[in-house]
N, C-alpha and C. Protein backbone atom coordinates (compact mmCIF):
# COMPACT_ATOMS: atom_id res chain seq x y z
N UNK A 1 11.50 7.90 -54.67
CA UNK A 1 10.68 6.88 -54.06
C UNK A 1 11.00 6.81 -52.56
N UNK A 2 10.10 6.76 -51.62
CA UNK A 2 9.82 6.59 -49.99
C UNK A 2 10.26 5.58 -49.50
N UNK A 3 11.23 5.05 -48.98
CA UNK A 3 11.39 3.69 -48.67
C UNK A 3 9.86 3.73 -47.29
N UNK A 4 9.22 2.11 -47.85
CA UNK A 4 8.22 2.33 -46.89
C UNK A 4 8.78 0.94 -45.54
N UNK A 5 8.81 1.14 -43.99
CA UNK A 5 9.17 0.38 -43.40
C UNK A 5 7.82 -0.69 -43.20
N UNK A 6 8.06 -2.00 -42.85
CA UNK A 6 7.32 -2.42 -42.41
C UNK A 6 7.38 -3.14 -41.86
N UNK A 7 8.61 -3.53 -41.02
CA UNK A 7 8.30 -4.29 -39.45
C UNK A 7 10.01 -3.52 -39.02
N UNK A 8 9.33 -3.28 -37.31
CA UNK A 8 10.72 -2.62 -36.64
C UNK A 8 10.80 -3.10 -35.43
N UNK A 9 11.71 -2.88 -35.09
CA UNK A 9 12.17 -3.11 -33.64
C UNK A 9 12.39 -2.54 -32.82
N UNK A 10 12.17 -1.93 -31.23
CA UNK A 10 12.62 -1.23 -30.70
C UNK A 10 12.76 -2.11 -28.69
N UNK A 11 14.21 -1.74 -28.35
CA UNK A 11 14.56 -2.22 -27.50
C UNK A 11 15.60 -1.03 -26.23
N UNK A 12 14.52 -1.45 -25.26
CA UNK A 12 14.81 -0.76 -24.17
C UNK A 12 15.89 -1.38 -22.90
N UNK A 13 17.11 -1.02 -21.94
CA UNK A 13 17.74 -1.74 -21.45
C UNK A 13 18.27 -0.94 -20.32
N UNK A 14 17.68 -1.45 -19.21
CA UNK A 14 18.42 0.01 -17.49
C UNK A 14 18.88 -0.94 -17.04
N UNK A 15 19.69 -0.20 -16.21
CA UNK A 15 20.75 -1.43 -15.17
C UNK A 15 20.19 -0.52 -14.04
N UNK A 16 19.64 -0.83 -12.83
CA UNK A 16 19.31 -0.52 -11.49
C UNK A 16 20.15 -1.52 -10.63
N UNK A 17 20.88 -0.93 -9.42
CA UNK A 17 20.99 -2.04 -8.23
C UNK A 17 21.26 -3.31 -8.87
N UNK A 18 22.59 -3.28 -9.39
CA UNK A 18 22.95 -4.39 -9.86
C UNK A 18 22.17 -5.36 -10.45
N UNK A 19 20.75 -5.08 -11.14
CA UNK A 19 19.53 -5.43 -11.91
C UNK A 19 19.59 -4.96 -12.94
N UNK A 20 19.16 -5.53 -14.20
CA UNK A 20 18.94 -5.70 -15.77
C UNK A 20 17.66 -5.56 -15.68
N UNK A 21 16.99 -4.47 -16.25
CA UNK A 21 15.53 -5.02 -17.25
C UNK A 21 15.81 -4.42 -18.69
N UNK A 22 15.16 -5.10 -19.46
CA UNK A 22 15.31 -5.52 -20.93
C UNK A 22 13.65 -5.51 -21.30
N UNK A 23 12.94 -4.51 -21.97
CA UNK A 23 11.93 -4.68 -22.84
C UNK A 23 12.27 -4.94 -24.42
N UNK A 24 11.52 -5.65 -25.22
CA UNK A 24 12.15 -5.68 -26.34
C UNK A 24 10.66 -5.35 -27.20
N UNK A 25 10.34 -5.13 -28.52
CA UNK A 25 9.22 -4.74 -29.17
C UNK A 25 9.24 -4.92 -30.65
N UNK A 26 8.79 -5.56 -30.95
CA UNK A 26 8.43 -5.81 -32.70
C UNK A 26 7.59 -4.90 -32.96
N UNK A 27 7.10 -4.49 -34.28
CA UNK A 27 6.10 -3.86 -34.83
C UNK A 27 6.33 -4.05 -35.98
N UNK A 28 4.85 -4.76 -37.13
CA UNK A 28 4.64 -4.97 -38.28
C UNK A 28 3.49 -4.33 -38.99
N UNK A 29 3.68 -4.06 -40.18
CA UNK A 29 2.61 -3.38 -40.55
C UNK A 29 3.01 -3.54 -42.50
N UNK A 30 2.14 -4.26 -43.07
CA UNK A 30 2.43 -4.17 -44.28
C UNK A 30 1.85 -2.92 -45.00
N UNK A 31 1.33 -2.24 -44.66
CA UNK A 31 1.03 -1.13 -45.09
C UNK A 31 2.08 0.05 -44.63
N UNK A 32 3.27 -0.50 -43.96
CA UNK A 32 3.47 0.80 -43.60
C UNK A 32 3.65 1.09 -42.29
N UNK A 33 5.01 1.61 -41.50
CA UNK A 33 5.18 2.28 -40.37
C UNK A 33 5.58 3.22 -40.44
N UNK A 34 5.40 4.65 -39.56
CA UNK A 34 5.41 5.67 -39.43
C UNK A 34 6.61 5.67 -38.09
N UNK A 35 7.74 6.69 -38.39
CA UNK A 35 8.44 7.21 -37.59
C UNK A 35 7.79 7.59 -36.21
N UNK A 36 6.42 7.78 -36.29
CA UNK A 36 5.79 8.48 -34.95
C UNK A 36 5.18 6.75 -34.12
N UNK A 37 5.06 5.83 -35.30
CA UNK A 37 4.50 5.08 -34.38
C UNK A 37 6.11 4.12 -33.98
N UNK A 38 6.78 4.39 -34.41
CA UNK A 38 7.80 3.85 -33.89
C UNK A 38 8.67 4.81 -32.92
N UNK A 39 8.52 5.50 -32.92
CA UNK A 39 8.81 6.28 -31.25
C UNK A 39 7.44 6.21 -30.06
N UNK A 40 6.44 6.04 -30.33
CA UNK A 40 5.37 5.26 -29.29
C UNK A 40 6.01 4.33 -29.05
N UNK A 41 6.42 3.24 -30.02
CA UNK A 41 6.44 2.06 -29.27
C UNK A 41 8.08 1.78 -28.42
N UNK A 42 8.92 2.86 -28.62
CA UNK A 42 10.45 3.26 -27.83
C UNK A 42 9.88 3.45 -26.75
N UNK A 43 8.26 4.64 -26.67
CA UNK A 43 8.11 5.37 -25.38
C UNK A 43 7.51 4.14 -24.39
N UNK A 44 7.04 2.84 -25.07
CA UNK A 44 6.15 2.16 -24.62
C UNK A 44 7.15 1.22 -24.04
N UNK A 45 8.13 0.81 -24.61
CA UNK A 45 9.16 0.14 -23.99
C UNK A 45 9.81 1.05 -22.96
N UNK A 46 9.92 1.88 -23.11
CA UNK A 46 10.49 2.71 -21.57
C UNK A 46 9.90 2.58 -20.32
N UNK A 47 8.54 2.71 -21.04
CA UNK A 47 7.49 2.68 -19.73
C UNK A 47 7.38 1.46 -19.25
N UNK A 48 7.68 0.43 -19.89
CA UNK A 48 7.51 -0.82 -19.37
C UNK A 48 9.02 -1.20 -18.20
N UNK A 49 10.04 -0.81 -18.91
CA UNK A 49 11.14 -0.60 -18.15
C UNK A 49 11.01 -0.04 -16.87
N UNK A 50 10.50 1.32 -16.92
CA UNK A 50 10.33 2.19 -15.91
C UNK A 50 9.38 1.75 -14.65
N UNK A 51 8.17 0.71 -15.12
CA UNK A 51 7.50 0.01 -14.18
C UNK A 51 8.14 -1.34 -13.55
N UNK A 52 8.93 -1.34 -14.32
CA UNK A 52 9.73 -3.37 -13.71
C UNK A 52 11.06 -2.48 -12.51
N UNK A 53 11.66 -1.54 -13.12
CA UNK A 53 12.16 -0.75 -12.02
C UNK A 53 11.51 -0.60 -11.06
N UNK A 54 10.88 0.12 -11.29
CA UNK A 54 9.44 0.91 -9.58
C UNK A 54 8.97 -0.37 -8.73
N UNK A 55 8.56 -1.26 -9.65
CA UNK A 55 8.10 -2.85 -8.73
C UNK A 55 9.34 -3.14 -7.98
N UNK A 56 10.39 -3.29 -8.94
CA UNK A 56 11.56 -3.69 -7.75
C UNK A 56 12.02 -3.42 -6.83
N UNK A 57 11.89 -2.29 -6.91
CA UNK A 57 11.95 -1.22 -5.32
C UNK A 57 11.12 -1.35 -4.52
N UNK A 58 9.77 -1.40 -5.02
CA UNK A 58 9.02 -2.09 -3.83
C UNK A 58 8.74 -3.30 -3.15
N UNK A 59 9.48 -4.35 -4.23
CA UNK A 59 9.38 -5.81 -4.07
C UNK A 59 10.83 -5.90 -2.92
N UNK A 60 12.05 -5.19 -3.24
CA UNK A 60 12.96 -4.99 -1.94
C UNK A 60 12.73 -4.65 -1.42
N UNK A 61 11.86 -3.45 -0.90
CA UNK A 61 11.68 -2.62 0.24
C UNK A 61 10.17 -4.21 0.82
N UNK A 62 9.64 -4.71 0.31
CA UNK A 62 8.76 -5.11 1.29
C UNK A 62 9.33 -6.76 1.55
N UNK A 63 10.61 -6.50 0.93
CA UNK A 63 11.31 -8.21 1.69
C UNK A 63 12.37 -7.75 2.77
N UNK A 64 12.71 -6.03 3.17
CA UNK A 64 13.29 -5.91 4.19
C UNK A 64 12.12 -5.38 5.27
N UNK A 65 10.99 -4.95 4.55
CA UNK A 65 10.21 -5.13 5.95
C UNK A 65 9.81 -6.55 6.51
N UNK A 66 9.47 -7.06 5.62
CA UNK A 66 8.83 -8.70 5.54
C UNK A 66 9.84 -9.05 7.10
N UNK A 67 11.69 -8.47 7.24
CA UNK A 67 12.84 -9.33 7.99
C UNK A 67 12.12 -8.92 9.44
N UNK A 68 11.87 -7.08 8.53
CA UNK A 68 11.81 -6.63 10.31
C UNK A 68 10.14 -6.91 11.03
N UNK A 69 9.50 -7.12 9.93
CA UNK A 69 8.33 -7.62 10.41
C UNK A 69 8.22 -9.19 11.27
N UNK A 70 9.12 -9.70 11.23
CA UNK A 70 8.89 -10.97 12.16
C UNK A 70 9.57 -10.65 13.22
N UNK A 71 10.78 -9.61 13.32
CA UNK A 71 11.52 -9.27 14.70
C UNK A 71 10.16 -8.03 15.30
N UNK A 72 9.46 -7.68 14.40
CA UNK A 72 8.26 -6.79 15.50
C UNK A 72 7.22 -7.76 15.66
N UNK A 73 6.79 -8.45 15.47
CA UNK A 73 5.96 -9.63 15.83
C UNK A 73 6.77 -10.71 17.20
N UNK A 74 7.70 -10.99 16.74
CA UNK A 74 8.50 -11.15 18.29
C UNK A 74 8.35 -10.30 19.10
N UNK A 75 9.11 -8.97 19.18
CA UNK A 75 8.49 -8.30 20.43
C UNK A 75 7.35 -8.02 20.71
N UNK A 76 6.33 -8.07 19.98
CA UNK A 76 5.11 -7.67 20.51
C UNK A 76 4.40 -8.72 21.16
N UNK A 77 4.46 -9.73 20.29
CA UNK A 77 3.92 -10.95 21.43
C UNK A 77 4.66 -10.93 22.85
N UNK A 78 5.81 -11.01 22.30
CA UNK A 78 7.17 -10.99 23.96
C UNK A 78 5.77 -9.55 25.49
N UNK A 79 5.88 -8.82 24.36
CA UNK A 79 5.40 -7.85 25.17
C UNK A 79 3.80 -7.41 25.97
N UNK A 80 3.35 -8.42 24.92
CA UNK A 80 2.38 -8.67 25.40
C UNK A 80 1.80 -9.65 26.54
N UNK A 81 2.90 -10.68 26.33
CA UNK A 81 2.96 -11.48 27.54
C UNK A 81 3.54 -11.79 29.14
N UNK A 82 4.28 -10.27 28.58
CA UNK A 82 4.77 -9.44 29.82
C UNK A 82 3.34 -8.16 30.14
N UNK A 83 2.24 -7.87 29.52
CA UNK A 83 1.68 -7.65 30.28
C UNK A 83 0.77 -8.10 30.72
N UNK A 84 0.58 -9.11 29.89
CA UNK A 84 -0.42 -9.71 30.85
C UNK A 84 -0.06 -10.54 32.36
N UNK A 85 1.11 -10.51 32.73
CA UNK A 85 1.65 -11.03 34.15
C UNK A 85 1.04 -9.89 34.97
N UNK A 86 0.89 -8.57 34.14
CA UNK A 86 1.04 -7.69 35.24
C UNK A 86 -0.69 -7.64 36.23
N UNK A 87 -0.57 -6.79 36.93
CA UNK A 87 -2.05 -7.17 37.12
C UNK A 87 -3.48 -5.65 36.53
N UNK A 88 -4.39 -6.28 36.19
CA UNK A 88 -5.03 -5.36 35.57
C UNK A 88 -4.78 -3.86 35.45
N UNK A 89 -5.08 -3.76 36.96
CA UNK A 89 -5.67 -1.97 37.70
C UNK A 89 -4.20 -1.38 37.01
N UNK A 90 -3.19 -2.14 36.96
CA UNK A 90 -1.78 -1.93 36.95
C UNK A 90 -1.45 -1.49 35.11
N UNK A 91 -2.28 -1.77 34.15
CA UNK A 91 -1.68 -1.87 33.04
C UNK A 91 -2.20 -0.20 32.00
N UNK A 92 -1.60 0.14 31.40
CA UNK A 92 -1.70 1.44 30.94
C UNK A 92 -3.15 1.11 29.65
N UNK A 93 -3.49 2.48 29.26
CA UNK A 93 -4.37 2.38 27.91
C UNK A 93 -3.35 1.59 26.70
N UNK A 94 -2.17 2.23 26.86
CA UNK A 94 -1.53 1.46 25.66
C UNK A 94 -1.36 0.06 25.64
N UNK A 95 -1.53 -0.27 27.10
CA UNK A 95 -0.97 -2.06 27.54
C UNK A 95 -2.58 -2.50 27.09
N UNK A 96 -3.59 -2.22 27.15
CA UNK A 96 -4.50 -2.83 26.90
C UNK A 96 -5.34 -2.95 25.83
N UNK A 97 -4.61 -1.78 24.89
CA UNK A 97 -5.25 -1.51 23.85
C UNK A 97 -4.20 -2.57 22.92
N UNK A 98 -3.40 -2.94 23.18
CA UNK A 98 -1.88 -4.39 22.48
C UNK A 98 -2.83 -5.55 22.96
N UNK A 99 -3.39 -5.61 24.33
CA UNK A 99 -3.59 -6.69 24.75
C UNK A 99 -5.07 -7.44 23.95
N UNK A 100 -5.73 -6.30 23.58
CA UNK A 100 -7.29 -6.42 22.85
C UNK A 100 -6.95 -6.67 21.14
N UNK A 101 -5.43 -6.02 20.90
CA UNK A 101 -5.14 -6.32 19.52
C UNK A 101 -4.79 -7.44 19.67
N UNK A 102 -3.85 -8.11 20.48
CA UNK A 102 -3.08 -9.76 20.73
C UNK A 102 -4.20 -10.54 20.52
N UNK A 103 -5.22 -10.02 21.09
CA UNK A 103 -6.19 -11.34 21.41
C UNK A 103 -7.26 -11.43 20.00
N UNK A 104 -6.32 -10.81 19.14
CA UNK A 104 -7.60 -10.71 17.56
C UNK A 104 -7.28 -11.80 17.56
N UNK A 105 -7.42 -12.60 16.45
CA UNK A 105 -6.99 -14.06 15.87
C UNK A 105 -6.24 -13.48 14.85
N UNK A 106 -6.42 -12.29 13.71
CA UNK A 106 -5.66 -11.58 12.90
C UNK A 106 -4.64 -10.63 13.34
N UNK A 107 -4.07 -10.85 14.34
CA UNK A 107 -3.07 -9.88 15.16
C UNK A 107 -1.54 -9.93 13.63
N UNK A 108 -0.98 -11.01 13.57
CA UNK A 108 0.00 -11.20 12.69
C UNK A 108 -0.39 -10.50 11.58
N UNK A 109 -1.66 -10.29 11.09
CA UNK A 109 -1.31 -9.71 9.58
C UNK A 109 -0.58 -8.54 9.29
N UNK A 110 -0.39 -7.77 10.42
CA UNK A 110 -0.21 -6.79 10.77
C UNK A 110 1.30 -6.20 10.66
N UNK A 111 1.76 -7.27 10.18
CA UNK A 111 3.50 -7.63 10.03
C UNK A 111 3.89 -8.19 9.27
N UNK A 112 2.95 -9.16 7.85
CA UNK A 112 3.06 -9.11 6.66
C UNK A 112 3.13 -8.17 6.19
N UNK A 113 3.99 -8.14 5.20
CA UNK A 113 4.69 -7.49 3.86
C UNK A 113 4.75 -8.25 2.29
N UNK A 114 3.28 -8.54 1.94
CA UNK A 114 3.26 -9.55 0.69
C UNK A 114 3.71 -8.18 -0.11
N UNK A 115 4.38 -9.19 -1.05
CA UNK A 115 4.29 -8.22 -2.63
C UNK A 115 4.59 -8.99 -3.78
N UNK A 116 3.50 -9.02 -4.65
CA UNK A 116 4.14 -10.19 -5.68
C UNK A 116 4.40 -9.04 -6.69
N UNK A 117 5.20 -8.20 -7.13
CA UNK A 117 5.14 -7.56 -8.38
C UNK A 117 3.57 -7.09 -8.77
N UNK A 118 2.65 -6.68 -8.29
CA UNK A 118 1.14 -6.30 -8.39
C UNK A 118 1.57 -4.93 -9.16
N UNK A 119 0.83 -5.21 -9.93
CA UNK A 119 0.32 -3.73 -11.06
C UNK A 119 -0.35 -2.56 -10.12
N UNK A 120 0.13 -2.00 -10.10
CA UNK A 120 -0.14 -0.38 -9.46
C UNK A 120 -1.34 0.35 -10.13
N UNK A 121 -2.47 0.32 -9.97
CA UNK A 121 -3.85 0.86 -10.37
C UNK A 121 -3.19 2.38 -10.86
N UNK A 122 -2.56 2.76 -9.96
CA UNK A 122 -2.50 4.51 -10.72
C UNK A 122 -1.08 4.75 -11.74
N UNK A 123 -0.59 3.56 -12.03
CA UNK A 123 0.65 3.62 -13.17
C UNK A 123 0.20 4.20 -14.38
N UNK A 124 1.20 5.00 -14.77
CA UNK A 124 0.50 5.90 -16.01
C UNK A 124 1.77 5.32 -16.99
N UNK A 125 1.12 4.80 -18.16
CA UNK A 125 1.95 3.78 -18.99
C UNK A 125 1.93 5.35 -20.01
């Protein structure tokens, strides 16, 4: 006689950068689970792992730009208001092409770094 399974568990666990992620996964089936669908759902917990990793890296990487993005928003205003002292005839293509960006009203977005954990359109689960 077959022992037939019918509810399992499968649990996934990485340590990154002093970070824990933990997927965990039930699966029930009174009819019956299959060894194959219970390695899908191992592979499915990996992948879920493997995406809470990848976000985190990008969720750090865009809170150390986020730092340096307000020290380049300082200098650029700084710099921009050093050229505009200067006098026109006097200012380069690059000085005026800062000075036409300064004067957007959307100049700052330009130095945001949002990231809320956003799902990646081309993630292959």
């Amino acid at each position: 006689m077959d022992t037939k399974i019918k509810d399992a568990s499968v649990k996934v666990m990485l340590s990154y950068d002093y970070s824990h992620f933990e997927v965990a996964m039930t699966l029930e089936n009174d009819n019956g689970l299959t060894l194959k669908e219970i390695d899908e759902a191992r592979k499915n917990c990996q992948r879920l792992a493997d995406k809470a990793v990848s976000q985190y890296k990008t969720a750090k990487l865009m809170a150390a730009k986020r730092i340096d993005g307000e020290y380049q928003m300082k200098n650029f205003e700084a710099e921009c208001k050093r050229i505009k002292e200067k006098d026109e005839h006097e200012r380069t293509l690059k000085e005026i092409a800062m000075l036409k960006q300064y004067e957007d009203e959307k100049w700052r977005e330009q130095f945001y770094y949002a990231y809320d954990y956003d799902d990646d359109e081309n993630y292959e689960y």
